[in-house]
PDB file of N, CA and C in Angstrom:
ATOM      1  N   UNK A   1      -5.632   8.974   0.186  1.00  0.00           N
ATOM      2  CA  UNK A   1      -5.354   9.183   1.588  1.00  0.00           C
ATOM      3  C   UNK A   1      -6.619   9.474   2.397  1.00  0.00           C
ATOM      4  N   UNK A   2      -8.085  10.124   2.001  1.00  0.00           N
ATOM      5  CA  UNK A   2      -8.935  10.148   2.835  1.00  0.00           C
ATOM      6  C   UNK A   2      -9.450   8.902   3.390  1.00  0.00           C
ATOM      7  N   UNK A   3      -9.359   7.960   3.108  1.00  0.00           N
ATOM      8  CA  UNK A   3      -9.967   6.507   3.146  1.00  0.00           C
ATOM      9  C   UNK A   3      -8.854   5.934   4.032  1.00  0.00           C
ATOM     10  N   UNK A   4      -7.571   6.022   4.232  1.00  0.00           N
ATOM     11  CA  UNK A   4      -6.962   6.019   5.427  1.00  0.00           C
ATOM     12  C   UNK A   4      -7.006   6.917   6.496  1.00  0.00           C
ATOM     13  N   UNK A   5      -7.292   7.994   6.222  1.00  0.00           N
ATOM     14  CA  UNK A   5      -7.522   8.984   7.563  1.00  0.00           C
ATOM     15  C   UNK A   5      -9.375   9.010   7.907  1.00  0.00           C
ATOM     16  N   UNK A   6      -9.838   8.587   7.331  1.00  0.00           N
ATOM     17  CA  UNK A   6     -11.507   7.863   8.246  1.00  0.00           C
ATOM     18  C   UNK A   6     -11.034   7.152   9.169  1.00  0.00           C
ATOM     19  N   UNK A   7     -10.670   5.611   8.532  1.00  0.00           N
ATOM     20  CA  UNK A   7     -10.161   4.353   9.182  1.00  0.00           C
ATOM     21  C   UNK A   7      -9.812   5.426  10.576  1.00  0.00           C
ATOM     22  N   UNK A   8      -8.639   5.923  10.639  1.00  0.00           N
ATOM     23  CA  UNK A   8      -7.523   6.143  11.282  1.00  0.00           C
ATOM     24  C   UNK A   8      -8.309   6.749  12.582  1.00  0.00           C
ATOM     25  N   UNK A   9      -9.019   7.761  12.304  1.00  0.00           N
ATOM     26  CA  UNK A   9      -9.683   8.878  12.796  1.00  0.00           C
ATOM     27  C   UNK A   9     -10.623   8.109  13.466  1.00  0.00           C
ATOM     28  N   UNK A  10     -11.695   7.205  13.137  1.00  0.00           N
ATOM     29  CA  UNK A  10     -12.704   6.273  13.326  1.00  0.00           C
ATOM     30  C   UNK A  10     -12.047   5.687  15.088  1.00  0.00           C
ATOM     31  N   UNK A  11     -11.300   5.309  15.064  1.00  0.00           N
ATOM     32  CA  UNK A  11     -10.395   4.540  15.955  1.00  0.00           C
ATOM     33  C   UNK A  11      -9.344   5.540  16.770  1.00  0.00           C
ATOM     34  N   UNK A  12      -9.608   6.863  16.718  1.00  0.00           N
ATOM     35  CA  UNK A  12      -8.709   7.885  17.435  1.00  0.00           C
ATOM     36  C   UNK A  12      -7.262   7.181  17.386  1.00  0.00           C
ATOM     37  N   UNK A  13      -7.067   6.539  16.268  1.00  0.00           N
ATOM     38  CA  UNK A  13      -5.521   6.140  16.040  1.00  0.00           C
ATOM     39  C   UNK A  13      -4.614   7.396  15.565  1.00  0.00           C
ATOM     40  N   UNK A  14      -4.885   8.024  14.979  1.00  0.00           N
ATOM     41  CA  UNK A  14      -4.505   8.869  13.878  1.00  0.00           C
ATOM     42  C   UNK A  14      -4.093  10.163  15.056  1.00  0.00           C
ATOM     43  N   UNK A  15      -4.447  10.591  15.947  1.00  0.00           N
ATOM     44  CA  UNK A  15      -4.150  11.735  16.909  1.00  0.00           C
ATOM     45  C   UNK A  15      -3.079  11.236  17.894  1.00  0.00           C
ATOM     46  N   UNK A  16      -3.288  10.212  18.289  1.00  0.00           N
ATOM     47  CA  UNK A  16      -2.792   9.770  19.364  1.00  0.00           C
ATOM     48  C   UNK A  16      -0.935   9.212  18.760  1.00  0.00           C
ATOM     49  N   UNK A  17      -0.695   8.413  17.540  1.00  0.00           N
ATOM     50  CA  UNK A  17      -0.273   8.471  17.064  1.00  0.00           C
ATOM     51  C   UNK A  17       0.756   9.689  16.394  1.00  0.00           C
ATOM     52  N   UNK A  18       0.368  10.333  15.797  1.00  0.00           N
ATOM     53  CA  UNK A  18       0.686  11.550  15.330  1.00  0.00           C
ATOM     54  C   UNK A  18       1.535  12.368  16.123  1.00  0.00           C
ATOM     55  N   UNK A  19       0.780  12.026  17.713  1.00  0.00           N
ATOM     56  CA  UNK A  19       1.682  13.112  18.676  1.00  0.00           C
ATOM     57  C   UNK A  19       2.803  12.069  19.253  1.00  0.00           C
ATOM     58  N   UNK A  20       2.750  11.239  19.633  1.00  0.00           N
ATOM     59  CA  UNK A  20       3.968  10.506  19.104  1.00  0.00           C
ATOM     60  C   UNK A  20       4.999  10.544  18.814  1.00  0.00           C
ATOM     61  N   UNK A  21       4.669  10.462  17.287  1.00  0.00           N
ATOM     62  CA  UNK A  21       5.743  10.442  16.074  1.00  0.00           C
ATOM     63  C   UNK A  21       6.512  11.669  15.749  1.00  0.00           C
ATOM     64  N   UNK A  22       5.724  12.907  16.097  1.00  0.00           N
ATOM     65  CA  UNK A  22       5.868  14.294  16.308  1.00  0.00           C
ATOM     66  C   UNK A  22       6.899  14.423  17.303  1.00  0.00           C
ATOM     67  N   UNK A  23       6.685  13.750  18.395  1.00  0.00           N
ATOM     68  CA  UNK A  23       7.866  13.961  19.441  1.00  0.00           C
ATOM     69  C   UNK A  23       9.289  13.527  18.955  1.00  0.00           C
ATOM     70  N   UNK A  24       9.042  12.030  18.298  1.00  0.00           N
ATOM     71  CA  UNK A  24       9.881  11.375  17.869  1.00  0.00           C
ATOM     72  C   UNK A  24      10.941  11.678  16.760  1.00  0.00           C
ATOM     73  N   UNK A  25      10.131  12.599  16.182  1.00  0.00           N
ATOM     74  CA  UNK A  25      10.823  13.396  14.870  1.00  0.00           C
ATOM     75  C   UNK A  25      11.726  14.622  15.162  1.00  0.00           C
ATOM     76  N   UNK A  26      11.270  14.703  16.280  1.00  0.00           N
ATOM     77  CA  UNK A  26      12.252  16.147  17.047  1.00  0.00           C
ATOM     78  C   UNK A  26      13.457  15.746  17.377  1.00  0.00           C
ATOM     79  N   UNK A  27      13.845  14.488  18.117  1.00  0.00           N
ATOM     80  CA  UNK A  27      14.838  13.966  18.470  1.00  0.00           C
ATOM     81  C   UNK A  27      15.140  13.005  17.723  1.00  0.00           C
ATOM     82  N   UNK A  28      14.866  12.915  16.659  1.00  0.00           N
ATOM     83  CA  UNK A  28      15.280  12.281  15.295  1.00  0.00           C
ATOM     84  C   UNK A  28      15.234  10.200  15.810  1.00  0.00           C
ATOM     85  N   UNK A  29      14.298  10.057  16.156  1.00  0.00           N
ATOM     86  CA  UNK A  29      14.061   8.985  16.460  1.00  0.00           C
ATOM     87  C   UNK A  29      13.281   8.194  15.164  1.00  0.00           C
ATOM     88  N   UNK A  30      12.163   9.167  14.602  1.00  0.00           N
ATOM     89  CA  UNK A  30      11.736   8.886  13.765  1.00  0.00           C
ATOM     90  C   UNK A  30      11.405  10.203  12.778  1.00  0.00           C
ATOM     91  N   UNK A  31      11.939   9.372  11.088  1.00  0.00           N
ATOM     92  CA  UNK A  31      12.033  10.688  10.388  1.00  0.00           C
ATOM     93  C   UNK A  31      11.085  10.889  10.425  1.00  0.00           C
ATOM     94  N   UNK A  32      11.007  12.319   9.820  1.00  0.00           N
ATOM     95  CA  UNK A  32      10.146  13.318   9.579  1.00  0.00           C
ATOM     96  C   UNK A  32       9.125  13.291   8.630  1.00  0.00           C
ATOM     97  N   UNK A  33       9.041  12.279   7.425  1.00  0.00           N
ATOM     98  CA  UNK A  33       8.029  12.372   6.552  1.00  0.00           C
ATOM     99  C   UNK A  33       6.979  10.947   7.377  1.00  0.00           C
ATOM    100  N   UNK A  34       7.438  10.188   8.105  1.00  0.00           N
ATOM    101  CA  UNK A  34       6.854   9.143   8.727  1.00  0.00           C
ATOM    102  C   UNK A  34       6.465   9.623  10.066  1.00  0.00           C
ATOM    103  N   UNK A  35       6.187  11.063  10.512  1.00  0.00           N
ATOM    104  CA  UNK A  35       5.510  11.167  11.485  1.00  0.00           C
ATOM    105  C   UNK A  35       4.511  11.702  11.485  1.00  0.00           C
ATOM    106  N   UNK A  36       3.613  11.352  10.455  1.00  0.00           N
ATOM    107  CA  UNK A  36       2.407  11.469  10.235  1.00  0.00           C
ATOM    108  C   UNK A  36       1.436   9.906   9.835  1.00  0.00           C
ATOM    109  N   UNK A  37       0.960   9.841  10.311  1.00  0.00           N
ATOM    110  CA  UNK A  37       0.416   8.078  10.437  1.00  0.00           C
ATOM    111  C   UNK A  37      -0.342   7.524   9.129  1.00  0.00           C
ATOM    112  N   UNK A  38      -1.095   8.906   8.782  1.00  0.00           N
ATOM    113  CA  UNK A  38      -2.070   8.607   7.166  1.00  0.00           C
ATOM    114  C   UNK A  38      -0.918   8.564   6.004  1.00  0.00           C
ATOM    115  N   UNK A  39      -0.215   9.470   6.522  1.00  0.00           N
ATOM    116  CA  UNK A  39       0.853   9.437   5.035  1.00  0.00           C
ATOM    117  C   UNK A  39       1.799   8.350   5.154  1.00  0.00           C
ATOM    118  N   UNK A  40       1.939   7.481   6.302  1.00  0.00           N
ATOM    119  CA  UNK A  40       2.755   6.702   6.529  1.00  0.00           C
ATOM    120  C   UNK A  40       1.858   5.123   6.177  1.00  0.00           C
ATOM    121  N   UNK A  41       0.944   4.989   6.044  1.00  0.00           N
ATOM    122  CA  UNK A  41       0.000   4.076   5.999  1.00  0.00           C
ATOM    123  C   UNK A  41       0.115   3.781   4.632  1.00  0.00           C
ATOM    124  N   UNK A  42      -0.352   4.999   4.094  1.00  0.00           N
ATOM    125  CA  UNK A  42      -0.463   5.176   2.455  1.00  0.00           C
ATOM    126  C   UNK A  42       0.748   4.434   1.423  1.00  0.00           C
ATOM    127  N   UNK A  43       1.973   5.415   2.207  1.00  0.00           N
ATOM    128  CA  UNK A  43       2.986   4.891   1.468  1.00  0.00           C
ATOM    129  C   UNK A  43       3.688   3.661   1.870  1.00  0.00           C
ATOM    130  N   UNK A  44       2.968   3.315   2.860  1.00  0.00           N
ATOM    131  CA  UNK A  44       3.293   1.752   3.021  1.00  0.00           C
ATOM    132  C   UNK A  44       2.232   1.011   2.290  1.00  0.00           C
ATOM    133  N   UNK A  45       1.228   1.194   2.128  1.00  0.00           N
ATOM    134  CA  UNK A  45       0.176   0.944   1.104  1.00  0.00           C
ATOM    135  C   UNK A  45       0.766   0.420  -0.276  1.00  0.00           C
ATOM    136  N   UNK A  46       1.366   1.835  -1.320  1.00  0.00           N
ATOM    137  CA  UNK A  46       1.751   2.058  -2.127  1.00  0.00           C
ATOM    138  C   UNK A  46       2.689   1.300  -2.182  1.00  0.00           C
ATOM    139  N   UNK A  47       3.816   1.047  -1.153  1.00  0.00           N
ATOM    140  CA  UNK A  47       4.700   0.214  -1.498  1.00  0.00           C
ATOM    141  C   UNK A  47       4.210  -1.414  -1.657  1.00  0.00           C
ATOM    142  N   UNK A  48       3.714  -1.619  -1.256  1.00  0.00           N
ATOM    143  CA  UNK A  48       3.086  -3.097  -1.174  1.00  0.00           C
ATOM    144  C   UNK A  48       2.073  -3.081  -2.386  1.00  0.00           C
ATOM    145  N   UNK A  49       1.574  -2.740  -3.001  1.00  0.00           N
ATOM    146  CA  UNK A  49       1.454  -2.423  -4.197  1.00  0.00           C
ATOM    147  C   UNK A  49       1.808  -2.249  -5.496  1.00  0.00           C
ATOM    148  N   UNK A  50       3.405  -1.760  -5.400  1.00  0.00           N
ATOM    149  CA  UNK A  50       3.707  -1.759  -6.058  1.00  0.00           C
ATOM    150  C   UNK A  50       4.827  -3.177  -6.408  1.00  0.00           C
ATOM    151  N   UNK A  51       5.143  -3.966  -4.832  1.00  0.00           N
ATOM    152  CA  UNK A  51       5.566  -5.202  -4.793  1.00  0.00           C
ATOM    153  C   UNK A  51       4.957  -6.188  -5.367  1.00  0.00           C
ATOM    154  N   UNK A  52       3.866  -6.634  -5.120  1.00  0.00           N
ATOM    155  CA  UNK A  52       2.536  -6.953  -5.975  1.00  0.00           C
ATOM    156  C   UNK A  52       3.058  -6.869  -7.399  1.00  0.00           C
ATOM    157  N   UNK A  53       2.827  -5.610  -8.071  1.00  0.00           N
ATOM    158  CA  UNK A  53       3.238  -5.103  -9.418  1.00  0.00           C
ATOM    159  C   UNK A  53       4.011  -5.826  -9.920  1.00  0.00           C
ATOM    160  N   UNK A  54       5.243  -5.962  -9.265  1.00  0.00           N
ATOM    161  CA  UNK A  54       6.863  -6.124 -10.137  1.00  0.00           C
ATOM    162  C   UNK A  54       6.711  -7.715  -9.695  1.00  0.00           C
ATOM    163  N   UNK A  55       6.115  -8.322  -8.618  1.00  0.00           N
ATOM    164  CA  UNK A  55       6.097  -9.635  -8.852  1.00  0.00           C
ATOM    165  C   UNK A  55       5.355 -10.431  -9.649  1.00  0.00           C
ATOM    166  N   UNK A  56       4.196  -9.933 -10.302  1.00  0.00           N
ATOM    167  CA  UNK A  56       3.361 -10.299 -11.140  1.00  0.00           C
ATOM    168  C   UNK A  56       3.834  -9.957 -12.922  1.00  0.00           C
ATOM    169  N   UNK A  57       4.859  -8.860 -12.850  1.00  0.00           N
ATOM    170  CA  UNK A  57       5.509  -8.497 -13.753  1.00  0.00           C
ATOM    171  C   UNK A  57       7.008  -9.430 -14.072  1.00  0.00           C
ATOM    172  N   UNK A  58       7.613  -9.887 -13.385  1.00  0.00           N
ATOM    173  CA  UNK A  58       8.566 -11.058 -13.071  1.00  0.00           C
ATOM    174  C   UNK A  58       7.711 -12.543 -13.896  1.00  0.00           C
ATOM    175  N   UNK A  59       7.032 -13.068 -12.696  1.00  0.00           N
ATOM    176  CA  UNK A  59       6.441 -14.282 -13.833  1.00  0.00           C
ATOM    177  C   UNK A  59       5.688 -14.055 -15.049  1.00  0.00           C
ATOM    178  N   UNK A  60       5.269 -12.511 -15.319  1.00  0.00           N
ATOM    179  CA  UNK A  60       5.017 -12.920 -16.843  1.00  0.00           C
ATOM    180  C   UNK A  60       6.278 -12.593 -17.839  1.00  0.00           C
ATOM    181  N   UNK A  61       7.333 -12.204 -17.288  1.00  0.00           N
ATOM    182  CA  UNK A  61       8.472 -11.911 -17.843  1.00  0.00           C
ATOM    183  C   UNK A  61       9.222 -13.381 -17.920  1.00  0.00           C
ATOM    184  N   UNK A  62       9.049 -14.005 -17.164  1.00  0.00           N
ATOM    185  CA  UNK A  62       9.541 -15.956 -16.560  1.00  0.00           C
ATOM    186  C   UNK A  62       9.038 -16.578 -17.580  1.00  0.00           C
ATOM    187  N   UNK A  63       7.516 -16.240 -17.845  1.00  0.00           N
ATOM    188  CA  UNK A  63       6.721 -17.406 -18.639  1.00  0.00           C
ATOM    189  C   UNK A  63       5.433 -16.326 -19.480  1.00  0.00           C
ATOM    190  N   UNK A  64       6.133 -16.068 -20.538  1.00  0.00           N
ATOM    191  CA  UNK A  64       5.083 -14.884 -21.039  1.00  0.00           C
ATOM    192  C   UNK A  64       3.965 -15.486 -21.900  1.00  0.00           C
ATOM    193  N   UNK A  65       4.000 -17.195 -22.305  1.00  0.00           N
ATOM    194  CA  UNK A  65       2.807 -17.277 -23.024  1.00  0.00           C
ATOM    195  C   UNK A  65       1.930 -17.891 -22.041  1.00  0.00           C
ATOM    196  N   UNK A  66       2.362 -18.630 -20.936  1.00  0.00           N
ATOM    197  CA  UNK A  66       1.600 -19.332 -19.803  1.00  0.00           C
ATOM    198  C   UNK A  66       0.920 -17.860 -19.136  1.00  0.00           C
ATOM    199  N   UNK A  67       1.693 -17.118 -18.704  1.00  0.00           N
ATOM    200  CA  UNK A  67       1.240 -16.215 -17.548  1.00  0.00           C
ATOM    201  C   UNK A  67       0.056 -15.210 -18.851  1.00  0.00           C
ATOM    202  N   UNK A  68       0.195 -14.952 -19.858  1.00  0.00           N
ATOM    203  CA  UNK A  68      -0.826 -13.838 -20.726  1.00  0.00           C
ATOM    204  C   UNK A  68      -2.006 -14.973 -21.119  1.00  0.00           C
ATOM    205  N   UNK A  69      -2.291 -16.125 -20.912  1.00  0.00           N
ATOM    206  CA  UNK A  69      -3.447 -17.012 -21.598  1.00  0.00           C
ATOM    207  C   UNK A  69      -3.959 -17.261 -19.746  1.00  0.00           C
ATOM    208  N   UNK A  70      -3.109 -17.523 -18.831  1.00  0.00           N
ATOM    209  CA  UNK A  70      -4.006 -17.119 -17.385  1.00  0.00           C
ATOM    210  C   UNK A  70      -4.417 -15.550 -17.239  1.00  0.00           C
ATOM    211  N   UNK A  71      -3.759 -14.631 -17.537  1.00  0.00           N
ATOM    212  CA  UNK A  71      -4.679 -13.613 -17.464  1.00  0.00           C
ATOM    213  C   UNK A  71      -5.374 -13.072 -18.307  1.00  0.00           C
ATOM    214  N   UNK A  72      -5.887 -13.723 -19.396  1.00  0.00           N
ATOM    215  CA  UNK A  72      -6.689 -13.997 -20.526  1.00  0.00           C
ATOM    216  C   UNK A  72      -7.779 -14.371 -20.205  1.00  0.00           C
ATOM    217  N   UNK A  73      -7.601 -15.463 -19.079  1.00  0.00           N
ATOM    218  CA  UNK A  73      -8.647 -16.767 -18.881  1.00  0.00           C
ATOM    219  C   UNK A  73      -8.995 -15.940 -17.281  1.00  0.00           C
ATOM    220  N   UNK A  74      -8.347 -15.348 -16.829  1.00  0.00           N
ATOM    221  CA  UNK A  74      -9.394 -14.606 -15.530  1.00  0.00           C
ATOM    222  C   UNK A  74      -9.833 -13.312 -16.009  1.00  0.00           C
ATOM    223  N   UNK A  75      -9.263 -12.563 -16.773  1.00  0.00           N
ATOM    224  CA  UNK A  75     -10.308 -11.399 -17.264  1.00  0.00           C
ATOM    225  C   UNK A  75     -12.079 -11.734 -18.054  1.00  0.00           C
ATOM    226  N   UNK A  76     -11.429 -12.929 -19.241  1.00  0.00           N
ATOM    227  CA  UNK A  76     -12.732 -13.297 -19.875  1.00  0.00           C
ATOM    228  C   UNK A  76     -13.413 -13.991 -19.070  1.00  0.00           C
ATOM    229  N   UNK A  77     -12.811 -14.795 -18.085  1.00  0.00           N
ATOM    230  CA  UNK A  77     -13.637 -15.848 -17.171  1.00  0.00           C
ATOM    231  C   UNK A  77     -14.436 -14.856 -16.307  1.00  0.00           C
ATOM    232  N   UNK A  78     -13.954 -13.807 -15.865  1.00  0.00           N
ATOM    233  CA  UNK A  78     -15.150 -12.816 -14.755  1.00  0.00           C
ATOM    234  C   UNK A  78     -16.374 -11.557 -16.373  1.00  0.00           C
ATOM    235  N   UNK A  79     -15.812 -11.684 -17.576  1.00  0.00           N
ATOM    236  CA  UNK A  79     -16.497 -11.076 -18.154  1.00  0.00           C
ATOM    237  C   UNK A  79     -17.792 -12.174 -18.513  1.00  0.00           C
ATOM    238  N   UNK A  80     -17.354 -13.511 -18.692  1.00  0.00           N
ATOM    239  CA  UNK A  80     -18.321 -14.245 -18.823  1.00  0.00           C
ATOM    240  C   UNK A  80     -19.268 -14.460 -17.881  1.00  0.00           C
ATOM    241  N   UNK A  81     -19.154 -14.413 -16.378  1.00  0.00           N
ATOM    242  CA  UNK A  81     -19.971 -14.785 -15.448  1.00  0.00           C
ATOM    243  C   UNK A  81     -21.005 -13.870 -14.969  1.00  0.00           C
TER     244      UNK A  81
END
């Protein structure tokens, strides 16, 4: 999370924002763990990440000797270069 709250901060996004979402959370417009912009970044981060994950986990589950000899061939292919 510090590496999103630079960004954030860098760009006075992160204050301006914040008070906002703060208002918004009072009158239940927007919940309460999403009215904070770094933690909301993050775990939108994390989620997309972890989408990534389970889709890359899917085709080697689809095709497990094709998909483990391509990531065979890009691990050794960047150890070779």
């Amino acid at each position: 999370m510090p590496i999103v709250k630079d960004v954030t901060s860098k760009v006075q996004l992160s204050q301006a924002c914040n008070k906002y979402a703060e208002l918004g959370s009072q009158y239940g417009v927007v919940d309460k763990q999403d009215a904070n912009i770094e933690q909301y970044v993050t775990k939108k981060a994390l989620d997309a990440l972890c989408w990534v994950i389970a889709k890359e986990e899917a085709a080697i589950r689809k095709d497990t000797i094709g998909q483990a000899s391509s990531i065979l061939k890009k691990v050794f292919g960047a150890v070779a270069k």
